[in-house]
PDB file of N, CA and C in Angstrom:
ATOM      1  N   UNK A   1      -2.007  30.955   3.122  1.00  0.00           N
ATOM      2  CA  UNK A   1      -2.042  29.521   3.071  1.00  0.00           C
ATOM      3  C   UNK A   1      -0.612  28.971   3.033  1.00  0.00           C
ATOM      4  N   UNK A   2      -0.829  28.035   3.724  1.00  0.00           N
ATOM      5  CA  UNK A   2       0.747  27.304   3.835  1.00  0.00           C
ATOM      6  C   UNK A   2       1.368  26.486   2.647  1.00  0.00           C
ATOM      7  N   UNK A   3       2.182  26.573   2.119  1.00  0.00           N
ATOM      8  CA  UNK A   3       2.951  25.140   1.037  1.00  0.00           C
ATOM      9  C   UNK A   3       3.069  24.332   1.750  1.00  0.00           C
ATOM     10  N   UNK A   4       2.236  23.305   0.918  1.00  0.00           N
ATOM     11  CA  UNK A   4       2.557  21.913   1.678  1.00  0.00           C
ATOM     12  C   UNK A   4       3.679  21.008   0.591  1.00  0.00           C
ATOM     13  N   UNK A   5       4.375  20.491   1.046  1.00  0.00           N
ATOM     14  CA  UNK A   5       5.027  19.922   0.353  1.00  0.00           C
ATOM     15  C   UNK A   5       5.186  18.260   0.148  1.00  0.00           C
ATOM     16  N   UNK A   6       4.973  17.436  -0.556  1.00  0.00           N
ATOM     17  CA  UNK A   6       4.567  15.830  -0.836  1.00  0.00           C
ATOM     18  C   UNK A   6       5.954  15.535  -0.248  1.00  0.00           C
ATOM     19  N   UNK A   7       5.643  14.166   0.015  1.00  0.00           N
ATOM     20  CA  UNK A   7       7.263  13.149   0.555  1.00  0.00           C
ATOM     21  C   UNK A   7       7.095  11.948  -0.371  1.00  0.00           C
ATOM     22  N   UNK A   8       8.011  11.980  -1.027  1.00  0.00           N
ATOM     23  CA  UNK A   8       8.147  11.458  -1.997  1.00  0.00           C
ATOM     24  C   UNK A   8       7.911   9.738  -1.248  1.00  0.00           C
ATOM     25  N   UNK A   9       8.597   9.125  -0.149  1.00  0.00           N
ATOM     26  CA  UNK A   9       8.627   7.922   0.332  1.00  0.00           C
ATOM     27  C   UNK A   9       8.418   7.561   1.620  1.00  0.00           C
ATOM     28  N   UNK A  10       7.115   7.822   2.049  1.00  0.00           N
ATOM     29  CA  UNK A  10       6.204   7.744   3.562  1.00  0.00           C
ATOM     30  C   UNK A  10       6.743   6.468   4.134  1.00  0.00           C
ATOM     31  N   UNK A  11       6.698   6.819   5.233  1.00  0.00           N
ATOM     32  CA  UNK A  11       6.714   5.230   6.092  1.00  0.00           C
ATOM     33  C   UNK A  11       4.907   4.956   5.863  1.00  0.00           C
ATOM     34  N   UNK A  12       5.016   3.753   5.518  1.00  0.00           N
ATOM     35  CA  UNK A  12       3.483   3.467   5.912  1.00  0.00           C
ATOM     36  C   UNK A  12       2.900   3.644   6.518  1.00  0.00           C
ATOM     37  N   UNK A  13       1.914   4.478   5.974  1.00  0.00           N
ATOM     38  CA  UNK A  13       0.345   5.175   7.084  1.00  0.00           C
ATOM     39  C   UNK A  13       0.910   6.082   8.005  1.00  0.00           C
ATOM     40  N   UNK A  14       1.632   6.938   7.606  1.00  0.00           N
ATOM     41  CA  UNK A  14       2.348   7.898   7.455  1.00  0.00           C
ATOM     42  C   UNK A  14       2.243   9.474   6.934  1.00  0.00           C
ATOM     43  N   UNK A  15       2.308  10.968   7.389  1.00  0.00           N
ATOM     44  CA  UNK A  15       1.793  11.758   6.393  1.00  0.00           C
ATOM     45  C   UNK A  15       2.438  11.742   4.804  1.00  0.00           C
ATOM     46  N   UNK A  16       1.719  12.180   3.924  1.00  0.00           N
ATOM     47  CA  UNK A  16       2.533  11.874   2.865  1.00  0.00           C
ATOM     48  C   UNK A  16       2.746  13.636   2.051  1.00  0.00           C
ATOM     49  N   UNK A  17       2.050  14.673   3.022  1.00  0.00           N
ATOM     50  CA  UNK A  17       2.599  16.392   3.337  1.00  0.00           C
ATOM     51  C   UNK A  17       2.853  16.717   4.318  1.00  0.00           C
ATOM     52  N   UNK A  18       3.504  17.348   3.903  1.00  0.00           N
ATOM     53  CA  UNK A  18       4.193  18.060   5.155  1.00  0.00           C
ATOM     54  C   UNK A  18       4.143  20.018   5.127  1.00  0.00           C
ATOM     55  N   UNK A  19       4.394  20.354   5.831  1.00  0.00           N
ATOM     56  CA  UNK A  19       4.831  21.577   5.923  1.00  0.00           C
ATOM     57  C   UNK A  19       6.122  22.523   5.483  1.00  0.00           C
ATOM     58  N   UNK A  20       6.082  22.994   4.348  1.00  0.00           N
ATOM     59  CA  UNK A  20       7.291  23.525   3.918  1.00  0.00           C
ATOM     60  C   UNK A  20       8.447  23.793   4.924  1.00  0.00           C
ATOM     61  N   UNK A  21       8.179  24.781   6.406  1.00  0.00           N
ATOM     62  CA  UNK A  21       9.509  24.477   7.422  1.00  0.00           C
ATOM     63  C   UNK A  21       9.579  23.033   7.500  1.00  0.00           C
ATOM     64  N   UNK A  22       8.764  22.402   7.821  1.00  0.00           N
ATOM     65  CA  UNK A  22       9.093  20.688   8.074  1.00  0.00           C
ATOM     66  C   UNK A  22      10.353  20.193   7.600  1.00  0.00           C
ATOM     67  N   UNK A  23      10.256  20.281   6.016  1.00  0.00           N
ATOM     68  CA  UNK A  23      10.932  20.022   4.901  1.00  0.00           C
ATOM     69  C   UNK A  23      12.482  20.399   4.848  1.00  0.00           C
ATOM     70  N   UNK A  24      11.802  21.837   5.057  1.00  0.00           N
ATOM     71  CA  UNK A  24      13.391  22.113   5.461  1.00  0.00           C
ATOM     72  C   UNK A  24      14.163  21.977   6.803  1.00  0.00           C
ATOM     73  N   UNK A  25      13.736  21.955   7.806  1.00  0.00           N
ATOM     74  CA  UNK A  25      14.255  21.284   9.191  1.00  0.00           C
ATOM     75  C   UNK A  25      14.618  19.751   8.690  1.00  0.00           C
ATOM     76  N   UNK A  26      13.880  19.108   7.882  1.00  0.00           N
ATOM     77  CA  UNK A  26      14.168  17.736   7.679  1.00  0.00           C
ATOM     78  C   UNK A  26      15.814  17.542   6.878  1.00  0.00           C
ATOM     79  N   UNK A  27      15.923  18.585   5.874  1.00  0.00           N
ATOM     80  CA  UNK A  27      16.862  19.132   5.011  1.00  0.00           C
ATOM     81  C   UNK A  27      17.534  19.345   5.443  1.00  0.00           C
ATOM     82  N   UNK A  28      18.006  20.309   6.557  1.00  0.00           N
ATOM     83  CA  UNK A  28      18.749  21.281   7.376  1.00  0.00           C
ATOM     84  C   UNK A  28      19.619  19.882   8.183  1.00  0.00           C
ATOM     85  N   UNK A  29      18.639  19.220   8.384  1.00  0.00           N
ATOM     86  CA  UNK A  29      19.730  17.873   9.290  1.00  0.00           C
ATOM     87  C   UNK A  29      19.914  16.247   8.536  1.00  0.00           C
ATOM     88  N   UNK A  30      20.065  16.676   7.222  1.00  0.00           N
ATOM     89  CA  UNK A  30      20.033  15.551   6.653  1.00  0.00           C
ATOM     90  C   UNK A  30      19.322  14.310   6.811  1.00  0.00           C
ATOM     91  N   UNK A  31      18.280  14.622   7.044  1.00  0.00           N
ATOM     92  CA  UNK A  31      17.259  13.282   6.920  1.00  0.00           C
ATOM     93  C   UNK A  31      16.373  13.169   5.833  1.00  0.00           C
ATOM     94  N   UNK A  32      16.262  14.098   4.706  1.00  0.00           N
ATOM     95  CA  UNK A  32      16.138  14.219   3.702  1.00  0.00           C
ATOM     96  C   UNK A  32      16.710  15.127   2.330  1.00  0.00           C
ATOM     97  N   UNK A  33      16.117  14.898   1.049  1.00  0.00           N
ATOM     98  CA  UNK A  33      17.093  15.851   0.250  1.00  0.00           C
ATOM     99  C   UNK A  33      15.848  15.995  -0.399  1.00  0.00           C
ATOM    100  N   UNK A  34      15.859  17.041  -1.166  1.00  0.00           N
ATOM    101  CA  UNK A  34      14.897  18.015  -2.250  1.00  0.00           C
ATOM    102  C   UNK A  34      14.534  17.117  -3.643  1.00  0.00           C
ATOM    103  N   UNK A  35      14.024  16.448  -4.023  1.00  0.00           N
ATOM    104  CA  UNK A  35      13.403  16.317  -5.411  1.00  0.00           C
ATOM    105  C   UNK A  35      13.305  16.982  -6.096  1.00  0.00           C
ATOM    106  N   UNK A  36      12.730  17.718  -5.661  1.00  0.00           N
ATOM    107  CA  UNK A  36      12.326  18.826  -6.687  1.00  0.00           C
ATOM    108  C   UNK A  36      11.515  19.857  -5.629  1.00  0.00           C
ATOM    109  N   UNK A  37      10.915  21.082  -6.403  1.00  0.00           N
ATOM    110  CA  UNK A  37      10.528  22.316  -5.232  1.00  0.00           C
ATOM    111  C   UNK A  37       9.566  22.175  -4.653  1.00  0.00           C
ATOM    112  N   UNK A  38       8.689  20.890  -4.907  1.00  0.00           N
ATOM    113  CA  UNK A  38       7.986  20.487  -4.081  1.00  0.00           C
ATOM    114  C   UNK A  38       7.554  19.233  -3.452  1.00  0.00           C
ATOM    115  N   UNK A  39       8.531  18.707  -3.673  1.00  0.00           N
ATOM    116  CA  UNK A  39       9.485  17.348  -2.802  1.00  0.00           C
ATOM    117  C   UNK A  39      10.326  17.145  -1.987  1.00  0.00           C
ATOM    118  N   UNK A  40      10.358  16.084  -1.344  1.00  0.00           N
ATOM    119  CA  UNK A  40      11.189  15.605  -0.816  1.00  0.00           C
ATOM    120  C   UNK A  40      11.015  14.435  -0.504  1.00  0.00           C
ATOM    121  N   UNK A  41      12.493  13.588  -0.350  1.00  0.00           N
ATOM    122  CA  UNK A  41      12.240  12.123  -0.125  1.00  0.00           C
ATOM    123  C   UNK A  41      13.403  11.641   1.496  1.00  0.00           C
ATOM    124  N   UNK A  42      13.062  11.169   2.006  1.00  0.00           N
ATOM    125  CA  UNK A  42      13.937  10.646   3.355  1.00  0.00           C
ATOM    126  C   UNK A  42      14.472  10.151   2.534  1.00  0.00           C
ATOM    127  N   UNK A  43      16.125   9.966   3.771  1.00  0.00           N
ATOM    128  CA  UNK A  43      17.107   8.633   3.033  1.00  0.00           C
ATOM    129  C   UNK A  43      16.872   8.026   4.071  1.00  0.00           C
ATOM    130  N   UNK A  44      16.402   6.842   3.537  1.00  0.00           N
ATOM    131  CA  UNK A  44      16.267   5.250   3.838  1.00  0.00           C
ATOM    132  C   UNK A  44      17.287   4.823   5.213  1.00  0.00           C
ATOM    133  N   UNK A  45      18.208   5.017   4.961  1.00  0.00           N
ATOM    134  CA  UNK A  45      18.662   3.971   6.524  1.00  0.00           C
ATOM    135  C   UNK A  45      19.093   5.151   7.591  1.00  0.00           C
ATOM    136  N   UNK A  46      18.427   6.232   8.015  1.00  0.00           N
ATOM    137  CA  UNK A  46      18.747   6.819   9.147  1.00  0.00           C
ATOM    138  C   UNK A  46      17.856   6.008  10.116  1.00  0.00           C
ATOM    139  N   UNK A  47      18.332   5.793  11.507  1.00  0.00           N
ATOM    140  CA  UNK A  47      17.866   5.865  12.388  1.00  0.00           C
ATOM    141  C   UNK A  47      16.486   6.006  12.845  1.00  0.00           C
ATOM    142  N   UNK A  48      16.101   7.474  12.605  1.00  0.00           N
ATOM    143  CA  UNK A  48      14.501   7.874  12.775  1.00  0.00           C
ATOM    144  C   UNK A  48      13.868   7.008  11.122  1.00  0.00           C
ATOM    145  N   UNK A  49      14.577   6.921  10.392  1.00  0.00           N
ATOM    146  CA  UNK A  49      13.565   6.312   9.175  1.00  0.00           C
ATOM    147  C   UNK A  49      13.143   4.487   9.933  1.00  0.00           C
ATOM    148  N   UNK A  50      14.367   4.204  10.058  1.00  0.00           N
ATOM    149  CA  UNK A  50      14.449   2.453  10.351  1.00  0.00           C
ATOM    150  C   UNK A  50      13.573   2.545  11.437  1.00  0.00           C
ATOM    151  N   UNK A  51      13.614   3.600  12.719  1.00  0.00           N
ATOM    152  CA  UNK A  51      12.415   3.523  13.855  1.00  0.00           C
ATOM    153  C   UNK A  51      11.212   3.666  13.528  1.00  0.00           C
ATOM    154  N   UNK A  52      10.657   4.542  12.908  1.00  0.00           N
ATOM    155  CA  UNK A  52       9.466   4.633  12.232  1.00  0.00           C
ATOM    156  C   UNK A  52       8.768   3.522  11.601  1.00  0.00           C
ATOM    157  N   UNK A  53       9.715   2.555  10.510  1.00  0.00           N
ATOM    158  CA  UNK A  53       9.037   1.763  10.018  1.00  0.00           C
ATOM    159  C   UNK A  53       8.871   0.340  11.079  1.00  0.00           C
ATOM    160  N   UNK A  54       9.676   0.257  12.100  1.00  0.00           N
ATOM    161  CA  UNK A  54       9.646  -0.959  12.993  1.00  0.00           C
ATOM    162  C   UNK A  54       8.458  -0.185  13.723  1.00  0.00           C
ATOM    163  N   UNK A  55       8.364   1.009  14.205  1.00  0.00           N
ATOM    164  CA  UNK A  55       6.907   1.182  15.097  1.00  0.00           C
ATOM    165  C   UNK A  55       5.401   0.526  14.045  1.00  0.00           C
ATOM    166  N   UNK A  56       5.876   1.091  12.647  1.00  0.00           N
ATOM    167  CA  UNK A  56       4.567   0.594  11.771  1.00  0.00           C
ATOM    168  C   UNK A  56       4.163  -0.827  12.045  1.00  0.00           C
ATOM    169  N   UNK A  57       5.622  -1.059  12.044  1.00  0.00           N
ATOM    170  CA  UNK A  57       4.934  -2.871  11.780  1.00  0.00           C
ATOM    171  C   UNK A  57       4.985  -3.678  13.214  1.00  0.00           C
ATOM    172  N   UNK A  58       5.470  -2.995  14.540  1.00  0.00           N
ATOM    173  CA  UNK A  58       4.915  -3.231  15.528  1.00  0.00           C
ATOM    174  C   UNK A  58       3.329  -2.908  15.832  1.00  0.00           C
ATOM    175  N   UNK A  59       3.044  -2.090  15.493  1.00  0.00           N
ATOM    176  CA  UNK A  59       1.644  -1.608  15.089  1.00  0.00           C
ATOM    177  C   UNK A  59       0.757  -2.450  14.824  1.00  0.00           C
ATOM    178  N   UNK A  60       1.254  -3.103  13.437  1.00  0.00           N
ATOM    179  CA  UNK A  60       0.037  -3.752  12.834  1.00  0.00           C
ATOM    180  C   UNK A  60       0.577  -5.270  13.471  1.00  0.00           C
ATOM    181  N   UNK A  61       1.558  -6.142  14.298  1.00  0.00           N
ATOM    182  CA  UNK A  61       1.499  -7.203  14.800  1.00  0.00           C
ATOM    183  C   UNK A  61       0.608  -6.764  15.896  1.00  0.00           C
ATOM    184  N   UNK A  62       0.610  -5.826  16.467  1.00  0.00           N
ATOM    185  CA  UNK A  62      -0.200  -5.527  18.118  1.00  0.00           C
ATOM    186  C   UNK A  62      -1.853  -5.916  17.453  1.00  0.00           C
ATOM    187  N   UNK A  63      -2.434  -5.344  15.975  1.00  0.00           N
ATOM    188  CA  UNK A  63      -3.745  -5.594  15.537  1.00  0.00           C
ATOM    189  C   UNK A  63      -3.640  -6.691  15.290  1.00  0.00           C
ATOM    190  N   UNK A  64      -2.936  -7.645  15.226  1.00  0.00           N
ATOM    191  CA  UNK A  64      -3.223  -9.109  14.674  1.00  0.00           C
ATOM    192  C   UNK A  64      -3.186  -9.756  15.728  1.00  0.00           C
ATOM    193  N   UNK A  65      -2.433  -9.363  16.991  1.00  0.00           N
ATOM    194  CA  UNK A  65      -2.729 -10.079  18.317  1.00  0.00           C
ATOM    195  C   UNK A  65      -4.104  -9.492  18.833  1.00  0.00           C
ATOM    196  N   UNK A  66      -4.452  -8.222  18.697  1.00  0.00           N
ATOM    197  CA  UNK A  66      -5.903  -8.112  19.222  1.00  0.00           C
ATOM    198  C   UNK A  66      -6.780  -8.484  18.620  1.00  0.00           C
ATOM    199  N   UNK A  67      -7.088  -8.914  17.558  1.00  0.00           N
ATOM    200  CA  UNK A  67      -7.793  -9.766  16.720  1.00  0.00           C
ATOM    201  C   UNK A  67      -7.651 -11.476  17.328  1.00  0.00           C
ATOM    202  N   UNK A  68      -6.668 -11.259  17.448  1.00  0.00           N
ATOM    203  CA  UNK A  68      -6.390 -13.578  16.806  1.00  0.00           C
ATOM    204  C   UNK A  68      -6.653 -13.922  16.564  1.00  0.00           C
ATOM    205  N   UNK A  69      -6.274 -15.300  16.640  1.00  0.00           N
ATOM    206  CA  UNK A  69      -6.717 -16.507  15.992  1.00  0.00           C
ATOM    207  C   UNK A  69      -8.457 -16.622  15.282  1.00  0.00           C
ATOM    208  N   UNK A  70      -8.392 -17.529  14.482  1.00  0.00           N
ATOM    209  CA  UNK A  70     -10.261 -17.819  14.187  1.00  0.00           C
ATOM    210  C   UNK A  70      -9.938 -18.817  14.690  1.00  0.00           C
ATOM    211  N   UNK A  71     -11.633 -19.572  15.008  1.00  0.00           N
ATOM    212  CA  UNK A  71     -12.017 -20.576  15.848  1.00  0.00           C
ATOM    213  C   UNK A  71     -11.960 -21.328  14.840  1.00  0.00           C
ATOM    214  N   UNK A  72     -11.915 -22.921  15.462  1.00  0.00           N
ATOM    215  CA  UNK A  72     -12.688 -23.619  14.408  1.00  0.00           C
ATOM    216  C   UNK A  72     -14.135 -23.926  13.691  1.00  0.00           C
ATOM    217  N   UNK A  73     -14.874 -23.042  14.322  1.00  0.00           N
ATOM    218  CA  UNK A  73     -16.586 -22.854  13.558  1.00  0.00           C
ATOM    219  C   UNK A  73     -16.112 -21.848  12.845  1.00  0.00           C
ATOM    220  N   UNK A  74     -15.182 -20.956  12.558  1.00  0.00           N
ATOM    221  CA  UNK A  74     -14.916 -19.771  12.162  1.00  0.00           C
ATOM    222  C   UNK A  74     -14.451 -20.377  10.635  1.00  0.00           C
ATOM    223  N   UNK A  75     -13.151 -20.993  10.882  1.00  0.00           N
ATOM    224  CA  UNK A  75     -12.413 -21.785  10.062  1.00  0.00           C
ATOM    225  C   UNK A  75     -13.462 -22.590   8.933  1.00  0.00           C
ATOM    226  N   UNK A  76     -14.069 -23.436   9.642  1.00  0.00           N
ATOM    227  CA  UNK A  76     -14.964 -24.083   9.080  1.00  0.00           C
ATOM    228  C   UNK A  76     -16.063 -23.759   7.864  1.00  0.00           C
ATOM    229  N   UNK A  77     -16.400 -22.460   8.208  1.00  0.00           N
ATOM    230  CA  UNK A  77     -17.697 -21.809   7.327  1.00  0.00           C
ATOM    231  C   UNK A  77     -16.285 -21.024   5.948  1.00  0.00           C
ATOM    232  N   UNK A  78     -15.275 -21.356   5.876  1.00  0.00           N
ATOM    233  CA  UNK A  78     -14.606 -20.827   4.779  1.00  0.00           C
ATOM    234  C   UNK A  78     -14.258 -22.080   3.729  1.00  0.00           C
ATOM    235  N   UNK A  79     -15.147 -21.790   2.489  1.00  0.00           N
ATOM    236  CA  UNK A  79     -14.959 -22.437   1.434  1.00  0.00           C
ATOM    237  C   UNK A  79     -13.443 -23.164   0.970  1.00  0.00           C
ATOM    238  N   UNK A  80     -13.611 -24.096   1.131  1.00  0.00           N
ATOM    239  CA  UNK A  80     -12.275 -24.612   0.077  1.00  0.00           C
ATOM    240  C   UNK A  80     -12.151 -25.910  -0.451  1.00  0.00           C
ATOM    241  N   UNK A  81     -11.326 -26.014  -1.315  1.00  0.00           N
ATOM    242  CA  UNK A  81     -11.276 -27.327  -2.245  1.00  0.00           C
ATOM    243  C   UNK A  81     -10.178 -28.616  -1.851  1.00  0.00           C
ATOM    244  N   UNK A  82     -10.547 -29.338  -1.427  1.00  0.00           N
ATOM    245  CA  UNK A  82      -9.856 -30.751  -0.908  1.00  0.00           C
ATOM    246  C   UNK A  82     -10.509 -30.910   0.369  1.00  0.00           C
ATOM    247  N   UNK A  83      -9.469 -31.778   1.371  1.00  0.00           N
ATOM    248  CA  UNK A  83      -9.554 -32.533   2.535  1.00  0.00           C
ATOM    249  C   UNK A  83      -9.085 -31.375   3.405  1.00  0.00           C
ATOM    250  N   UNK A  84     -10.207 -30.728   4.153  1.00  0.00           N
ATOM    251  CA  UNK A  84      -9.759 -30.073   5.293  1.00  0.00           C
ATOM    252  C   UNK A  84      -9.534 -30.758   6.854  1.00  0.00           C
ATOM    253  N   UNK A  85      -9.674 -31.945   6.848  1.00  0.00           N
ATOM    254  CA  UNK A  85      -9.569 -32.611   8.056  1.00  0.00           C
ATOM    255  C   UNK A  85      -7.935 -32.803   8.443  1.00  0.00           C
ATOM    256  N   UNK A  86      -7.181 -32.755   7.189  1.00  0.00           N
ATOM    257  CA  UNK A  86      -5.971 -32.706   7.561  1.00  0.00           C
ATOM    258  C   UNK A  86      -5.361 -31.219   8.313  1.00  0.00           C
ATOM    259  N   UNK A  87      -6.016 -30.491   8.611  1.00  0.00           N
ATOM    260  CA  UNK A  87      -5.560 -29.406   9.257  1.00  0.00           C
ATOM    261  C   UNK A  87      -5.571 -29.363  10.877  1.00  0.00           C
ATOM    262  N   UNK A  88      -6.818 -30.725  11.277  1.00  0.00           N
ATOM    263  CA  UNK A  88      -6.860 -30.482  12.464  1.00  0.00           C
ATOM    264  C   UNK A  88      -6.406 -31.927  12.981  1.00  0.00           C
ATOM    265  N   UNK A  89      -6.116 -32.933  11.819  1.00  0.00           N
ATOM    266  CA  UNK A  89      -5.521 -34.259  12.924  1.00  0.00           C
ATOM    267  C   UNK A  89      -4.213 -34.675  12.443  1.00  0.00           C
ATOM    268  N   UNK A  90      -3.561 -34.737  13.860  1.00  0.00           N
ATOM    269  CA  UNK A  90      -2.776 -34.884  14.714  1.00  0.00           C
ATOM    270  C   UNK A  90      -1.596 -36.463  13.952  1.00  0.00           C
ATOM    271  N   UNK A  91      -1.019 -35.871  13.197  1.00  0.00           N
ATOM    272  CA  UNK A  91       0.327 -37.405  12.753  1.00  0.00           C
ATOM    273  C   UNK A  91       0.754 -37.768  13.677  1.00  0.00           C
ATOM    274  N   UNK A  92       1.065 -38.808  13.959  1.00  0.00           N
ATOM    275  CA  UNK A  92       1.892 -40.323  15.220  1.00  0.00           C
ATOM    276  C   UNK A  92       3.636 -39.796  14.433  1.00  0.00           C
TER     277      UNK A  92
END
C-alpha cells in the first residue's frame, strides 16, 4: 500500500493526498516544504500555485455563466421584506 501524504493547503476542490513520490518531486523543486512526515504545504506565490487557483475560480465564473441570470417570475416567488418594485423601475 502506498503512503499517502495530506497537503496541508489545497487549491480549492483540489486533491487534499497525494502520493508520497508526489511530495517529494513537489519538494525536490521547491514548490513545497515538509510539515511534518506526513505533510506538506505549497508555498503560496509560485506560479503553478497562483495558476491553479485562477483556473478554480475561472471554473466556478464559467458555472455562474452557465447557470445565469433568474427571471423575473423566478425573482419574484423569493420572499422578502419591503418594496420590491424598486428593483425593477427605472429613475429619470
Amino acid at each position: 500500500m502506498k503512503l499517502k501524504i495530506r497537503v496541508a493547503n489545497p487549491v480549492s476542490g483540489d486533491l487534499t493526498y497525494i502520493s508520497r513520490e508526489s511530495a517529494e518531486r513537489y519538494v525536490a523543486r521547491g514548490r513545497a516544504h515538509w510539515k511534518n512526515y506526513r505533510t506538506i504545504a505549497f508555498v503560496e506565490n509560485t506560479h503553478d500555485r497562483i495558476s491553479a487557483e485562477e483556473s478554480v475560480a475561472q471554473a466556478s465564473r464559467r458555472d455562474y455563466d452557465r447557470i445565469g441570470q433568474m427571471s423575473r417570475e423566478q425573482i419574484a416567488g423569493i420572499p422578502v421584506i419591503g418594496d420590491i418594485t424598486r428593483l425593477f423601475t427605472r429613475s429619470s
